[in-house]
PDB file of N, CA and C in Angstrom:
ATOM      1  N   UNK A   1     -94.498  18.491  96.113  1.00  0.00           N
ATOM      2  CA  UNK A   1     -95.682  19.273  96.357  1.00  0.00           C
ATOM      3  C   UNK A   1     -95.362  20.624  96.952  1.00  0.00           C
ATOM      4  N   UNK A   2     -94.046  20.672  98.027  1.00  0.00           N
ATOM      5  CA  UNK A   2     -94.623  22.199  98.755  1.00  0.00           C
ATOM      6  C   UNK A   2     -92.921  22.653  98.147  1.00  0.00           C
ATOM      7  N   UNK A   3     -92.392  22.116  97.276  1.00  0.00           N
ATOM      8  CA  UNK A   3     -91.253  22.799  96.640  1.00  0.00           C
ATOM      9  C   UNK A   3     -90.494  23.872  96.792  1.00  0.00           C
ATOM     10  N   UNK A   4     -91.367  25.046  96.523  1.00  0.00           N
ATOM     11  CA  UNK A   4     -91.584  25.991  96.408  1.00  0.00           C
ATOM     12  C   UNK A   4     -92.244  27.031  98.091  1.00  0.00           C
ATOM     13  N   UNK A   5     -92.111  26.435  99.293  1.00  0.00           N
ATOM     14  CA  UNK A   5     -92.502  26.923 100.217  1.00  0.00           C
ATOM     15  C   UNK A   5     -92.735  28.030 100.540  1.00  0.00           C
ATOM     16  N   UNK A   6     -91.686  29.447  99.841  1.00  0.00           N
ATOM     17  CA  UNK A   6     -92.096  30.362 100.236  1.00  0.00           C
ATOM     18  C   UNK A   6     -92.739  30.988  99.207  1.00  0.00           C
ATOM     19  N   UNK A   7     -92.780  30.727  97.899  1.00  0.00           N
ATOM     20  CA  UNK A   7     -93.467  31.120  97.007  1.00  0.00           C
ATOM     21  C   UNK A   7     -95.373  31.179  97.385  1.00  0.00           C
ATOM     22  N   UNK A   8     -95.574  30.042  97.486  1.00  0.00           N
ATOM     23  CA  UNK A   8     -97.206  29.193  98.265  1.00  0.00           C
ATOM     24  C   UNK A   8     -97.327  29.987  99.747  1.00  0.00           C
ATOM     25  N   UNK A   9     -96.279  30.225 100.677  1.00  0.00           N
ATOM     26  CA  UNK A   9     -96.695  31.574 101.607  1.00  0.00           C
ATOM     27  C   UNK A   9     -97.164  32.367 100.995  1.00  0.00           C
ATOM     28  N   UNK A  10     -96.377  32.853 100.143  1.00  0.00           N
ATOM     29  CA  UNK A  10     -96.726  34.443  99.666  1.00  0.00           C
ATOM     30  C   UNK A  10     -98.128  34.580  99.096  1.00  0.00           C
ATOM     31  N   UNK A  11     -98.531  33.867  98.898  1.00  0.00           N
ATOM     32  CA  UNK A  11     -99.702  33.542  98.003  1.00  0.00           C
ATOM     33  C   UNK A  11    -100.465  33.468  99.022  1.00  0.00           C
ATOM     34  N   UNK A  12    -100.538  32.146  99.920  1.00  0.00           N
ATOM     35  CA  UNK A  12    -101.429  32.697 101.036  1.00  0.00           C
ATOM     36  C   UNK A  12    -101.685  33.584 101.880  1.00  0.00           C
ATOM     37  N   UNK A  13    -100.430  34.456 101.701  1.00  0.00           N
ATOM     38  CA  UNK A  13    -100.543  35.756 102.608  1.00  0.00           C
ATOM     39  C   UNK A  13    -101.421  37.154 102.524  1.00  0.00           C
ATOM     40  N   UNK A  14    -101.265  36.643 100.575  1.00  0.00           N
ATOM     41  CA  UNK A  14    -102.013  37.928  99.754  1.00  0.00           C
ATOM     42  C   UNK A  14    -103.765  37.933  99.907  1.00  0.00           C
ATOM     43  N   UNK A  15    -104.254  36.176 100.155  1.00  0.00           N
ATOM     44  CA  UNK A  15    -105.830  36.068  99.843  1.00  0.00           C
ATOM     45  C   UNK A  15    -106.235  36.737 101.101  1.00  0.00           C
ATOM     46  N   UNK A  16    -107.477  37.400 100.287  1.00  0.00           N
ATOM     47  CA  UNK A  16    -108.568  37.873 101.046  1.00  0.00           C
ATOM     48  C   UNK A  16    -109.455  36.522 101.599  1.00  0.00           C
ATOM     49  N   UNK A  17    -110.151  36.876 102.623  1.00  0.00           N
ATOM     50  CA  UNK A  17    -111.070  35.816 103.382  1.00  0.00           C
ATOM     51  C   UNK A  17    -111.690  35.040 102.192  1.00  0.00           C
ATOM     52  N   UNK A  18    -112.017  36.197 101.548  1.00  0.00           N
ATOM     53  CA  UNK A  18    -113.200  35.105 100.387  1.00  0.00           C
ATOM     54  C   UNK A  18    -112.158  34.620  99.217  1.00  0.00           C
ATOM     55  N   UNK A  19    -111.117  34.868  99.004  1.00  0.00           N
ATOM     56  CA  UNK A  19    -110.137  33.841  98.294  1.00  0.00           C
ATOM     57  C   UNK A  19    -109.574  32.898  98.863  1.00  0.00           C
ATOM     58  N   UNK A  20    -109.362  33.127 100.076  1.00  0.00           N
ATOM     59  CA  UNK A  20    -109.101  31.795 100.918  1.00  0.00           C
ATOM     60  C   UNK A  20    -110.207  30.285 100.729  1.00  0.00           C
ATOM     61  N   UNK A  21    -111.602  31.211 100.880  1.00  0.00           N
ATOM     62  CA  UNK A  21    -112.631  29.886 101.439  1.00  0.00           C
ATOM     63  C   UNK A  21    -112.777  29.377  99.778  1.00  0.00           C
ATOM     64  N   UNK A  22    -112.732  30.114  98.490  1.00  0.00           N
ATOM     65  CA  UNK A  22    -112.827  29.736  97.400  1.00  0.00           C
ATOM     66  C   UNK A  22    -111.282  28.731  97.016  1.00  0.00           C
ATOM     67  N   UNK A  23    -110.205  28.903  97.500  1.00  0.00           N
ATOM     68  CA  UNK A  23    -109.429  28.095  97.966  1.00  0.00           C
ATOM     69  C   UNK A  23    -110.024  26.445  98.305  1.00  0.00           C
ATOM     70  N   UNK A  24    -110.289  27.261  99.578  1.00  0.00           N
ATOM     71  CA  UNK A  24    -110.564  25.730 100.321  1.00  0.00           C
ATOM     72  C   UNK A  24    -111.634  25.025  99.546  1.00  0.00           C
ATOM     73  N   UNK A  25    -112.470  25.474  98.549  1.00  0.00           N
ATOM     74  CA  UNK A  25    -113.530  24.643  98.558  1.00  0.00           C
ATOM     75  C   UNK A  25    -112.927  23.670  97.332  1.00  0.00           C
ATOM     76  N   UNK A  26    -111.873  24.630  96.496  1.00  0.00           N
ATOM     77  CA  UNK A  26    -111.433  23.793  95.732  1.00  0.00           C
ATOM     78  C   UNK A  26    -110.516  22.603  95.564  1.00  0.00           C
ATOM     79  N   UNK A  27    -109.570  23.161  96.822  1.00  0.00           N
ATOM     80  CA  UNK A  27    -108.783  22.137  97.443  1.00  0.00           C
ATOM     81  C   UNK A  27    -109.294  20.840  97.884  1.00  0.00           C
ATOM     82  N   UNK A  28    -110.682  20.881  98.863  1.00  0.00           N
ATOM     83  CA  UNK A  28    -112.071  19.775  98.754  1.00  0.00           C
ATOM     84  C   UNK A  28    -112.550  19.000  97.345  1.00  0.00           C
ATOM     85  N   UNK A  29    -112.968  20.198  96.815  1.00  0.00           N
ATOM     86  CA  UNK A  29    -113.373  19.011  95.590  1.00  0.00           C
ATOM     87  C   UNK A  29    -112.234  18.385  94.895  1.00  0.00           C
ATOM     88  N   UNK A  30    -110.955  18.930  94.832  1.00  0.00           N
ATOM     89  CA  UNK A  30    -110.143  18.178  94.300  1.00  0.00           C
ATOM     90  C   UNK A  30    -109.566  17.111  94.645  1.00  0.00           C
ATOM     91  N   UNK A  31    -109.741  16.658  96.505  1.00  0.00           N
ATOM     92  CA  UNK A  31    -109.271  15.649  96.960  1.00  0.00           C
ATOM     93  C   UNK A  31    -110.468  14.369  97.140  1.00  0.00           C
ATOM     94  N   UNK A  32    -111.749  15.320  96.668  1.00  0.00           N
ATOM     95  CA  UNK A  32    -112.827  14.244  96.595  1.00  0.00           C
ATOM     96  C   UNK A  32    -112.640  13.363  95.040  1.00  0.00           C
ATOM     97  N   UNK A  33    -112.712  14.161  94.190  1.00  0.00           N
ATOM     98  CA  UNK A  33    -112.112  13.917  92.525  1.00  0.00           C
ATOM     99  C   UNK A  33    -111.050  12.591  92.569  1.00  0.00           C
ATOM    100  N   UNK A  34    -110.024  13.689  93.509  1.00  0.00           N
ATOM    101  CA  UNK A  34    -108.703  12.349  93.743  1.00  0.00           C
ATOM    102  C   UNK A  34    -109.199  11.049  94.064  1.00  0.00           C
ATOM    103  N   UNK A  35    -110.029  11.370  94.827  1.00  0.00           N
ATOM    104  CA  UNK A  35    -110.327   9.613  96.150  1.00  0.00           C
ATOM    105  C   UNK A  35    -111.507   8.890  94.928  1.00  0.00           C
ATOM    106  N   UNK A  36    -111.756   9.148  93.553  1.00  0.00           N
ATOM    107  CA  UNK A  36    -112.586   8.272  92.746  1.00  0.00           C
ATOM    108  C   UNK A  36    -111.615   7.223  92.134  1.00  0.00           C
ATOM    109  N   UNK A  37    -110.024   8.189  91.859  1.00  0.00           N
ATOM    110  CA  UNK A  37    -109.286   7.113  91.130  1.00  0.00           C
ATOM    111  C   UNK A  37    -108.492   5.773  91.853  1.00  0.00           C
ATOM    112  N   UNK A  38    -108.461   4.991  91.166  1.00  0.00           N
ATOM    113  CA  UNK A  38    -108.017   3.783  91.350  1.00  0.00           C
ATOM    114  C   UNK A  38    -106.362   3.756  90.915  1.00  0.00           C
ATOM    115  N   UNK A  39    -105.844   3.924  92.060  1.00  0.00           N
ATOM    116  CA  UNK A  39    -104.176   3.741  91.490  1.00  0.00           C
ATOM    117  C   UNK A  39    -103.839   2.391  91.472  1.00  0.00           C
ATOM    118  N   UNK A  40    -102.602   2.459  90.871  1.00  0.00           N
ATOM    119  CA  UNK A  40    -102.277   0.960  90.298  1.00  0.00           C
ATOM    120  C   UNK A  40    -101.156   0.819  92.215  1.00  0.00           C
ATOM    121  N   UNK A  41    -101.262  -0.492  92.397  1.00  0.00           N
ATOM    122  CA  UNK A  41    -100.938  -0.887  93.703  1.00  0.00           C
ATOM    123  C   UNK A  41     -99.823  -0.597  94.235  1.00  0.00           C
ATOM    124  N   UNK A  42     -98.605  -0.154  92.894  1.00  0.00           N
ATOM    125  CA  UNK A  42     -97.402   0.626  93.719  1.00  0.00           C
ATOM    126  C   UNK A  42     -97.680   2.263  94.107  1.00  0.00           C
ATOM    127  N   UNK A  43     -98.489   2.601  93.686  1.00  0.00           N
ATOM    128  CA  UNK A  43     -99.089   4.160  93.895  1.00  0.00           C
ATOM    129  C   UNK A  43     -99.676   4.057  95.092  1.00  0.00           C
ATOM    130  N   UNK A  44    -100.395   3.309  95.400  1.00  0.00           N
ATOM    131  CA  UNK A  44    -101.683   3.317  96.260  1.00  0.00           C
ATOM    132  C   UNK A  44    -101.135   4.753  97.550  1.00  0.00           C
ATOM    133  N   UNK A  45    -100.526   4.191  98.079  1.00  0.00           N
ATOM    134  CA  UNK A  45     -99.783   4.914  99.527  1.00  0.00           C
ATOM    135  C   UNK A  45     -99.350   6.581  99.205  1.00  0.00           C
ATOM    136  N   UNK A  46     -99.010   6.463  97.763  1.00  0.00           N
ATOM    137  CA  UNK A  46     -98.563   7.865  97.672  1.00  0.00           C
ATOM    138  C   UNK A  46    -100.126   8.655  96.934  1.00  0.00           C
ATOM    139  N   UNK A  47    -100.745   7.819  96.480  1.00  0.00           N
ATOM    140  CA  UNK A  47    -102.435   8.570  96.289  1.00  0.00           C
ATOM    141  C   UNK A  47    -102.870   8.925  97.442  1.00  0.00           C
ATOM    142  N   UNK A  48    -102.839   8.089  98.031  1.00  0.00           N
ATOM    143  CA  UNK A  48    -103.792   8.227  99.237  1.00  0.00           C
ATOM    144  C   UNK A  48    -103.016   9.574 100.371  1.00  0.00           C
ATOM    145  N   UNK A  49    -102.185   9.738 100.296  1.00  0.00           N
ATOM    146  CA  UNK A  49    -101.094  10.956 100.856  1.00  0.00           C
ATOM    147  C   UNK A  49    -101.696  12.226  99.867  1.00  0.00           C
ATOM    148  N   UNK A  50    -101.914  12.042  98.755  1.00  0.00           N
ATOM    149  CA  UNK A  50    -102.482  13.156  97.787  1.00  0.00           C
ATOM    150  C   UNK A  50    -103.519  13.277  98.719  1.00  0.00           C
ATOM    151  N   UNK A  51    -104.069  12.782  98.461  1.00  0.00           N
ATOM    152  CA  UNK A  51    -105.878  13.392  98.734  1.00  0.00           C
ATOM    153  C   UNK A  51    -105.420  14.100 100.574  1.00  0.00           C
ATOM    154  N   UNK A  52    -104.686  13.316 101.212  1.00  0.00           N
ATOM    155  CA  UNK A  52    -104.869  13.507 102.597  1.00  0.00           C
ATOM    156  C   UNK A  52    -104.214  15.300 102.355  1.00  0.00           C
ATOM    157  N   UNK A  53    -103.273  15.324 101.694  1.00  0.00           N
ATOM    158  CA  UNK A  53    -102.604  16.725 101.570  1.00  0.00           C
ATOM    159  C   UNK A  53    -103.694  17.479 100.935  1.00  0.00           C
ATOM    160  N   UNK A  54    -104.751  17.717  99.759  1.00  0.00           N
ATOM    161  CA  UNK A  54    -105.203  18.163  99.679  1.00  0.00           C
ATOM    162  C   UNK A  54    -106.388  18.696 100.541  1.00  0.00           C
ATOM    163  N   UNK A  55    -106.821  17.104 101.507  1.00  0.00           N
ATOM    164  CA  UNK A  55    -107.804  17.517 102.458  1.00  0.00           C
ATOM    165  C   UNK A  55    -107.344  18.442 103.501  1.00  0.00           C
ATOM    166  N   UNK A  56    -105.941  18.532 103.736  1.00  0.00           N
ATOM    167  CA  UNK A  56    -105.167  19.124 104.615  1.00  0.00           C
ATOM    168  C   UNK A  56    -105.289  20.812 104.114  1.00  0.00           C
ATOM    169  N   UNK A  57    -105.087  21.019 102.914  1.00  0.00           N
ATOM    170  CA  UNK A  57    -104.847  22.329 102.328  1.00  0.00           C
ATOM    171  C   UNK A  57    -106.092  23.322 102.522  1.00  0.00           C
ATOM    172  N   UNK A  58    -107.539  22.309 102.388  1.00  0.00           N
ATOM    173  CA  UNK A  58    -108.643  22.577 102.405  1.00  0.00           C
ATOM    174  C   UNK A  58    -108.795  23.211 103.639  1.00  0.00           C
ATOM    175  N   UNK A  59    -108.500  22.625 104.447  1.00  0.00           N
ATOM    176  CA  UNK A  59    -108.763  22.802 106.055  1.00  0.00           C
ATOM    177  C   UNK A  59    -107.740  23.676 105.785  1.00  0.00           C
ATOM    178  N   UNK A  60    -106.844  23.995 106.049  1.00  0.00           N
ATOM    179  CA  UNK A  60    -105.869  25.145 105.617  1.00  0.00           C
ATOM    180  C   UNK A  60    -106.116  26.797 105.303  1.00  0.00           C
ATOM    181  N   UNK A  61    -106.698  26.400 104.231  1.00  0.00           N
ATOM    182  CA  UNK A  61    -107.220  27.335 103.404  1.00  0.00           C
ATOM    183  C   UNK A  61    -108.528  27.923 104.285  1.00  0.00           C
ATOM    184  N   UNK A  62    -109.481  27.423 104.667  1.00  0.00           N
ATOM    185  CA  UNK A  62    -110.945  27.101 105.085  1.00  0.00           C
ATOM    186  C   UNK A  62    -110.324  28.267 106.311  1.00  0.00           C
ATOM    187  N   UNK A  63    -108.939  27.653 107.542  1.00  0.00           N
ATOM    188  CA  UNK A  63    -109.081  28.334 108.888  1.00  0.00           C
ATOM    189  C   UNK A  63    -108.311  30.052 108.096  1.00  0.00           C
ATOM    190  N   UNK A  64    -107.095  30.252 107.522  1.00  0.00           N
ATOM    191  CA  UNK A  64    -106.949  31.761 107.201  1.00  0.00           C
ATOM    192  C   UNK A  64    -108.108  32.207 106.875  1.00  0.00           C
ATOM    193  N   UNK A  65    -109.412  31.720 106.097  1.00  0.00           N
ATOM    194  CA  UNK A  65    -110.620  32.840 105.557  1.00  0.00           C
ATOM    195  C   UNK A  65    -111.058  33.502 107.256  1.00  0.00           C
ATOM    196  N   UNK A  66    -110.778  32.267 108.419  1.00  0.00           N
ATOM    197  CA  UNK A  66    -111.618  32.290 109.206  1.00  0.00           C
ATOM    198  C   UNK A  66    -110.989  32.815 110.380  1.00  0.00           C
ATOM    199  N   UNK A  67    -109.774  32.652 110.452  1.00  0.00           N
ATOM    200  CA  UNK A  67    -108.677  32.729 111.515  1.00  0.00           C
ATOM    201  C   UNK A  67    -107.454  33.488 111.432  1.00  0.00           C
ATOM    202  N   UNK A  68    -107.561  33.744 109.914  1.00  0.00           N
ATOM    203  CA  UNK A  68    -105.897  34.171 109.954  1.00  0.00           C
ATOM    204  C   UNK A  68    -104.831  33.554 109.522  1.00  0.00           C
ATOM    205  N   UNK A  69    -104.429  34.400 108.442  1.00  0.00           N
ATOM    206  CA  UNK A  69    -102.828  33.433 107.995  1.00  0.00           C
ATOM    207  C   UNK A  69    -102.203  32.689 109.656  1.00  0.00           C
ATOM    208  N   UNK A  70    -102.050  33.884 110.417  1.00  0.00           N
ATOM    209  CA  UNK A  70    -100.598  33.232 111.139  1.00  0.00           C
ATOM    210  C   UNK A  70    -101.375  32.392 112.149  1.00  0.00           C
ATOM    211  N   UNK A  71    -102.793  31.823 112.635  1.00  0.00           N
ATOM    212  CA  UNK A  71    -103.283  31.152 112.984  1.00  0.00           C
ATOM    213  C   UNK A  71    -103.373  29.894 112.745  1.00  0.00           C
ATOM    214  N   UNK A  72    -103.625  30.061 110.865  1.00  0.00           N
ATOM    215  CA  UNK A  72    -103.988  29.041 110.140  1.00  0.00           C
ATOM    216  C   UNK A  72    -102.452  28.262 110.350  1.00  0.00           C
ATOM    217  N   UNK A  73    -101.365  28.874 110.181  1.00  0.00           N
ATOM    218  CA  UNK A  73     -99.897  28.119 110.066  1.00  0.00           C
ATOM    219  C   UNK A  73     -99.707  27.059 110.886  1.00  0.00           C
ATOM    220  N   UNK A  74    -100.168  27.883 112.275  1.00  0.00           N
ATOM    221  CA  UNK A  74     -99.430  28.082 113.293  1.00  0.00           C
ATOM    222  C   UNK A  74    -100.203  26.139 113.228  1.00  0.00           C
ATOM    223  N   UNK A  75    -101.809  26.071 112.977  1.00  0.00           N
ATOM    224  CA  UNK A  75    -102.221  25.043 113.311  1.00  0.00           C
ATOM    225  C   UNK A  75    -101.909  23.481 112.215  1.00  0.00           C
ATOM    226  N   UNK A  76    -101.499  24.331 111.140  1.00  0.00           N
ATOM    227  CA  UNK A  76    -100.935  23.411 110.161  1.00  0.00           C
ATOM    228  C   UNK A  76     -99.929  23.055 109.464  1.00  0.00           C
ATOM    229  N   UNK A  77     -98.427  23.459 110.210  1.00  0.00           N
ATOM    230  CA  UNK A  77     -97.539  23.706 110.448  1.00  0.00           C
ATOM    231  C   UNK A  77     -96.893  22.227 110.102  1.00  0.00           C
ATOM    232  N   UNK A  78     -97.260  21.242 111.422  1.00  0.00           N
ATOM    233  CA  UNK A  78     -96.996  19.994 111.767  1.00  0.00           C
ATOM    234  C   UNK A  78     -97.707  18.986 111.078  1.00  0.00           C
ATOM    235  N   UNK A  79     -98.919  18.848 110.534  1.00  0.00           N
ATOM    236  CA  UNK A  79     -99.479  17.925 109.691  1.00  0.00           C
ATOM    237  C   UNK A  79     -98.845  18.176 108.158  1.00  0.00           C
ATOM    238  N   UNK A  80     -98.811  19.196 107.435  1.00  0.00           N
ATOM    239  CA  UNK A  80     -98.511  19.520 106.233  1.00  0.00           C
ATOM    240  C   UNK A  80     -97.134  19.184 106.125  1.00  0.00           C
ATOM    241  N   UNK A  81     -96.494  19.365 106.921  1.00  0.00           N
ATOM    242  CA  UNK A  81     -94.572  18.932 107.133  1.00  0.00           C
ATOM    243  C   UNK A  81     -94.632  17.108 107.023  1.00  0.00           C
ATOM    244  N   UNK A  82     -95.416  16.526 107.760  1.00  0.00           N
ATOM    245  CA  UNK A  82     -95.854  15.531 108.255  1.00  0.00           C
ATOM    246  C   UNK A  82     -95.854  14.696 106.764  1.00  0.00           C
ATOM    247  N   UNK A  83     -97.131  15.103 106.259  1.00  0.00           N
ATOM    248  CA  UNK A  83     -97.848  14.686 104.413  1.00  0.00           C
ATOM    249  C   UNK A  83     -96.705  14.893 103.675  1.00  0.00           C
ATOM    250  N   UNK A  84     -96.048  16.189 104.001  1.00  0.00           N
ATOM    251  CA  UNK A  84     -94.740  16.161 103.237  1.00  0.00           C
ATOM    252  C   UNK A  84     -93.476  14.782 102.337  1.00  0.00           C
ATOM    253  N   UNK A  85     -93.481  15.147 104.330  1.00  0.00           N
ATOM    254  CA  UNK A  85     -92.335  14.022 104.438  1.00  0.00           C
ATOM    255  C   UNK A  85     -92.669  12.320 104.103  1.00  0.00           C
ATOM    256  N   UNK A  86     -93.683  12.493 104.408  1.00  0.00           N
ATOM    257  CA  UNK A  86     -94.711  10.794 104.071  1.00  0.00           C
ATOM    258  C   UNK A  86     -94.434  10.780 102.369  1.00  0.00           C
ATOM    259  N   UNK A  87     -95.470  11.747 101.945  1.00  0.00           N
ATOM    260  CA  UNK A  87     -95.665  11.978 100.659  1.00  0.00           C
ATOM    261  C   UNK A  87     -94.041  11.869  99.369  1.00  0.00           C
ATOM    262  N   UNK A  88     -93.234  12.372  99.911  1.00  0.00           N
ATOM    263  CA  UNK A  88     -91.630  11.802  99.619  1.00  0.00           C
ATOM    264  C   UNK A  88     -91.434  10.575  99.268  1.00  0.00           C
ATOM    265  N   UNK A  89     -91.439  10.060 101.031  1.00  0.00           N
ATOM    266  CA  UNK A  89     -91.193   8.476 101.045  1.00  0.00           C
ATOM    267  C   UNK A  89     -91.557   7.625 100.190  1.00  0.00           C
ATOM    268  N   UNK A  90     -93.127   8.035  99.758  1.00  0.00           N
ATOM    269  CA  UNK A  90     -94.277   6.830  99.248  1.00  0.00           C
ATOM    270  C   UNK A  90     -93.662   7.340  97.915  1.00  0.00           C
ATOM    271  N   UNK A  91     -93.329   8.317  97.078  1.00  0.00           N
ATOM    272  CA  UNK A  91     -92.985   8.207  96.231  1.00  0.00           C
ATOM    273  C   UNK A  91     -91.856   7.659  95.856  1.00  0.00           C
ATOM    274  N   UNK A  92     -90.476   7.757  96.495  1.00  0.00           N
ATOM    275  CA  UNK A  92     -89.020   7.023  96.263  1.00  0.00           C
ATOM    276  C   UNK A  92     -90.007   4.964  96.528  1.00  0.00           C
ATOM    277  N   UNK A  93     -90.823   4.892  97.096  1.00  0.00           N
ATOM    278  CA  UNK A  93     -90.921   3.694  97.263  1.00  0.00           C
ATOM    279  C   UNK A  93     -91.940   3.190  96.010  1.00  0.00           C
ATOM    280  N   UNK A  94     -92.996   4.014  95.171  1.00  0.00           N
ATOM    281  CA  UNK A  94     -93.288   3.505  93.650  1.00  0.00           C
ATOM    282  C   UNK A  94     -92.654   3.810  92.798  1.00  0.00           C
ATOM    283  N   UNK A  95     -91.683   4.705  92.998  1.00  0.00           N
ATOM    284  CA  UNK A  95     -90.391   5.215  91.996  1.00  0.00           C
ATOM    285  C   UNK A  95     -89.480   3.915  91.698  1.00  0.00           C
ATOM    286  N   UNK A  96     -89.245   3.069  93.390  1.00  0.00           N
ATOM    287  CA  UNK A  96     -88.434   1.782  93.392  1.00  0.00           C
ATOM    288  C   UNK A  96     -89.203   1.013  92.386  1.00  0.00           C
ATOM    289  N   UNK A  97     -90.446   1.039  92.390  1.00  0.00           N
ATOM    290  CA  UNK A  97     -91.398  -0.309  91.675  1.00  0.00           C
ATOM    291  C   UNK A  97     -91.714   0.143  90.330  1.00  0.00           C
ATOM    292  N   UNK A  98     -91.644   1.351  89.784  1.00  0.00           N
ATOM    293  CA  UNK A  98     -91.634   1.741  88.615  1.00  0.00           C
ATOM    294  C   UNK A  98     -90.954   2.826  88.153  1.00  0.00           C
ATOM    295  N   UNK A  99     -89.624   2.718  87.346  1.00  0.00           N
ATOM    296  CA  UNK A  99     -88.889   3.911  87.180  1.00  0.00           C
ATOM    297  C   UNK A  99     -89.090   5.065  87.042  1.00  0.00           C
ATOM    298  N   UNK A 100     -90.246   5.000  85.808  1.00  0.00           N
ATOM    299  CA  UNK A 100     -91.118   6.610  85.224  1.00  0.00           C
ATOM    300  C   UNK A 100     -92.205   7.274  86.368  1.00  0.00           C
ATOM    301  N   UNK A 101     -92.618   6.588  87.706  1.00  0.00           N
ATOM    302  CA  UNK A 101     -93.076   7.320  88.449  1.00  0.00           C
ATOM    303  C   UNK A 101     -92.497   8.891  88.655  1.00  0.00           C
ATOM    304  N   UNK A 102     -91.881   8.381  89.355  1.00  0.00           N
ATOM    305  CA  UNK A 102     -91.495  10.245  89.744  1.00  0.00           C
ATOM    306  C   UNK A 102     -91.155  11.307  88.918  1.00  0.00           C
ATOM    307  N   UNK A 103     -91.068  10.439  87.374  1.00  0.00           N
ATOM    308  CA  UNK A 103     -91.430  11.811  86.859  1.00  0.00           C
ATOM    309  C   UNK A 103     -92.598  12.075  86.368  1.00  0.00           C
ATOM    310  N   UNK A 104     -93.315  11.324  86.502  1.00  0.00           N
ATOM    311  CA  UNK A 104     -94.723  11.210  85.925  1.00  0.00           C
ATOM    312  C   UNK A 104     -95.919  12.277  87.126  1.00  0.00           C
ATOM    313  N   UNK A 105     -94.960  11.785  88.253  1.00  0.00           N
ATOM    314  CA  UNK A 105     -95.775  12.907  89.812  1.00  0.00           C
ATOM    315  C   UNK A 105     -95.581  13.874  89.724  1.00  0.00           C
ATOM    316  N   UNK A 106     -94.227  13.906  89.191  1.00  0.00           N
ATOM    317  CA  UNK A 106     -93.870  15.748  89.321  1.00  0.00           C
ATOM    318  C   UNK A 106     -94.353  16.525  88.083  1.00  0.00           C
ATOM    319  N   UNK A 107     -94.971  15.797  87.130  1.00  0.00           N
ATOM    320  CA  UNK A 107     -95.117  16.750  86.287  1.00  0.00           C
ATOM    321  C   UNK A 107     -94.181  16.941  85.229  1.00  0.00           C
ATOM    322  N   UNK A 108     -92.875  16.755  85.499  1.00  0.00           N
ATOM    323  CA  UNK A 108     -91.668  16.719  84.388  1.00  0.00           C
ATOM    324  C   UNK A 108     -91.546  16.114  83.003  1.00  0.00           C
ATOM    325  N   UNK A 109     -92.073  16.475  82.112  1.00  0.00           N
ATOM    326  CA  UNK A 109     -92.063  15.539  80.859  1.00  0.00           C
ATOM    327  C   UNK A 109     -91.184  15.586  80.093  1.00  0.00           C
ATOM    328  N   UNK A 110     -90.058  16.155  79.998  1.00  0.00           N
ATOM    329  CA  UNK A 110     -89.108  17.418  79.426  1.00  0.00           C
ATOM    330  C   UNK A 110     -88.167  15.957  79.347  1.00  0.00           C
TER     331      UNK A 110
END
């Protein structure tokens, strides 16, 4: 997910207030979207880390419109590192229970 870390700074550095909150709102509906599907039971832990990261991004997104990039960091710094590192784990652990997971998360079809 945050791969690319300083690339996704830069990006947040550039939005204006009102690209930020159009951000956040989408980051929201997308983790509401997320929380309809039903993952199959070796997923479960690493879905449920999705949505929490997206709800995270939301709020994210939501405090720079409101606060400030280096505010917004400063406060989401430690949870987003946090989802990170979780978000990893839960995947090497449905990756264990189904081979084609992780490439199926990342997107890689190649």
């Amino acid at each position: 997910m945050f791969q690319d870390q300083d690339d996704t700074t830069n990006i947040f550095e550039e939005m204006t207030p009102e690209e930020a909150e159009a951000i956040s709102r989408f980051y929201g509906s997308f983790a509401t979207e997320l929380s309809t599907i039903a993952p199959p039971p070796f997923a479960a832990e690493w879905h449920a880390l999705q949505i929490e990261i997206y709800q995270a991004l939301s709020e994210f997104s939501a405090n720079i419109a409101s606060q400030g990039m280096m505010f917004a960091s400063i406060q989401a710094a430690t949870l987003l590192g946090d989802l990170s590192d979780r978000s990893t784990a839960a995947e090497a652990a449905a990756s264990a229970a189904c081979a084609d997971f992780a490439t199926w998360a990342s997107g890689d079809e190649s």
